[in-house]
Protein backbone atom coordinates (compact mmCIF):
# COMPACT_ATOMS: atom_id res chain seq x y z
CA UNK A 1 105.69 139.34 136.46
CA UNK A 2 103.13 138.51 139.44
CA UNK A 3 103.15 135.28 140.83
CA UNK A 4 100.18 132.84 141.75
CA UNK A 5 100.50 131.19 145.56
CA UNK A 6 99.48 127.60 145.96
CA UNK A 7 99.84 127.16 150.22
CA UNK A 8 100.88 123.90 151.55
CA UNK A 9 98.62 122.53 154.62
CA UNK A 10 101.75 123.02 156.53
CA UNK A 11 102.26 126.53 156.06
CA UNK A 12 98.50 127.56 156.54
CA UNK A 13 98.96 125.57 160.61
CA UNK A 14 102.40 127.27 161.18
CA UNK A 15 100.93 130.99 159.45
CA UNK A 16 98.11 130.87 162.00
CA UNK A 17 99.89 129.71 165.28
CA UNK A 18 102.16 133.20 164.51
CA UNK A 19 100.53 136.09 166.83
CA UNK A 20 98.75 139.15 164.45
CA UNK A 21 101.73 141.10 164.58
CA UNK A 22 103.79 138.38 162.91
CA UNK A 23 100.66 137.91 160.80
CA UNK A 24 100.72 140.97 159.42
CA UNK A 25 104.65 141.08 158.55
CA UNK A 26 104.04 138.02 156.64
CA UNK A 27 101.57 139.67 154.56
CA UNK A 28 103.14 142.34 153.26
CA UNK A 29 106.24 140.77 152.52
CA UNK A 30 104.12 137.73 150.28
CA UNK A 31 102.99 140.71 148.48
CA UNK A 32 106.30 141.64 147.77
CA UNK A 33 107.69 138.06 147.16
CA UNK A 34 104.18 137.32 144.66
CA UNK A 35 105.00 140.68 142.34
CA UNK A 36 109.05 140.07 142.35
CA UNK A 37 110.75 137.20 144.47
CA UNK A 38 114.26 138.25 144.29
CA UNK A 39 113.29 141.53 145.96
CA UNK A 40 116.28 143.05 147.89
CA UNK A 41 114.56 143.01 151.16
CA UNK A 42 112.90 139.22 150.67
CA UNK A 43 117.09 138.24 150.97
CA UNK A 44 115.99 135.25 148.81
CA UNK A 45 118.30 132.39 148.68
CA UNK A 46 118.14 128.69 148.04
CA UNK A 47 118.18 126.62 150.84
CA UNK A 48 121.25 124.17 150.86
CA UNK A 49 120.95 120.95 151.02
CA UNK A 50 117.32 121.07 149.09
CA UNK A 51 117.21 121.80 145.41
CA UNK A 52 114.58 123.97 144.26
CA UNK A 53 113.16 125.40 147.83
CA UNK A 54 114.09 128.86 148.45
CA UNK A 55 114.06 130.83 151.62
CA UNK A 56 113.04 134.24 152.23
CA UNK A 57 113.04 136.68 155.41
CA UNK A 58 109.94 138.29 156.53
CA UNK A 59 112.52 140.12 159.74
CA UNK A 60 115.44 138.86 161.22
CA UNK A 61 113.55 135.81 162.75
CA UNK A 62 110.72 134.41 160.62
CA UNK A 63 111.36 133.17 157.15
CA UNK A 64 108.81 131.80 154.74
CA UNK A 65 110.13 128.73 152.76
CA UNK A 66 108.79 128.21 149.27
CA UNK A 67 109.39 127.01 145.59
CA UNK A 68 108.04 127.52 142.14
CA UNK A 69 105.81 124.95 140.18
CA UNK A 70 104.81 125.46 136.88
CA UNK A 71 106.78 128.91 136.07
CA UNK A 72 103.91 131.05 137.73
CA UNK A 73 102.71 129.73 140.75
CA UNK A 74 104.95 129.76 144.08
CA UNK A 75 103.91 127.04 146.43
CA UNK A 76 104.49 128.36 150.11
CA UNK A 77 105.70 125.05 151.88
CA UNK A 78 106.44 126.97 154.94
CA UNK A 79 106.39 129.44 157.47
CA UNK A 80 108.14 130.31 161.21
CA UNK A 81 110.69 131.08 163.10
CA UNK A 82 114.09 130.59 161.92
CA UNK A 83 114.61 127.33 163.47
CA UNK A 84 111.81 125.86 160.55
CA UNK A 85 115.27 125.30 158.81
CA UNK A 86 116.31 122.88 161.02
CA UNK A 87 112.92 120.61 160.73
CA UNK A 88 113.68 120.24 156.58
């Protein structure tokens, strides 16, 4: 099943303050997370603390934080380093 991305105002300001480099990680692994979200190397998990928002790891730093609406469509509420967990 391929998913649908919906991006939060919030994610599109913290996915263009990342440098190209970063950029480009983040890409490839939302093309992983749209065509199967509970890819191995995504390490999905739900966030504790917030029902229904998932986390997932672009590299051992910057995670992407996101959740489903309507079945299809992931809304990505969030992107950064791993300390965006701490500003939930």
């Amino acid at each position: 099943m391929t998913f649908s991305p919906n991006y939060s105002k919030r994610f599109i300001k913290h996915y263009l303050r990342l440098s190209s480099v970063e950029r480009n990680a983040v890409d490839k692994k939302l093309s992983i997370l749209f065509s199967n979200p509970s890819h191995p190397s995504l390490r999905t998990k739900l966030v504790r603390g917030n029902d229904g928002l998932y986390e997932c790891s672009i590299n051992m730093d910057i995670r992407v934080l996101w959740t489903y609406e309507s079945g299809t469509i992931l809304l990505l509420v969030d992107v950064g380093h791993h300390d965006i967990l701490d500003k939930l």
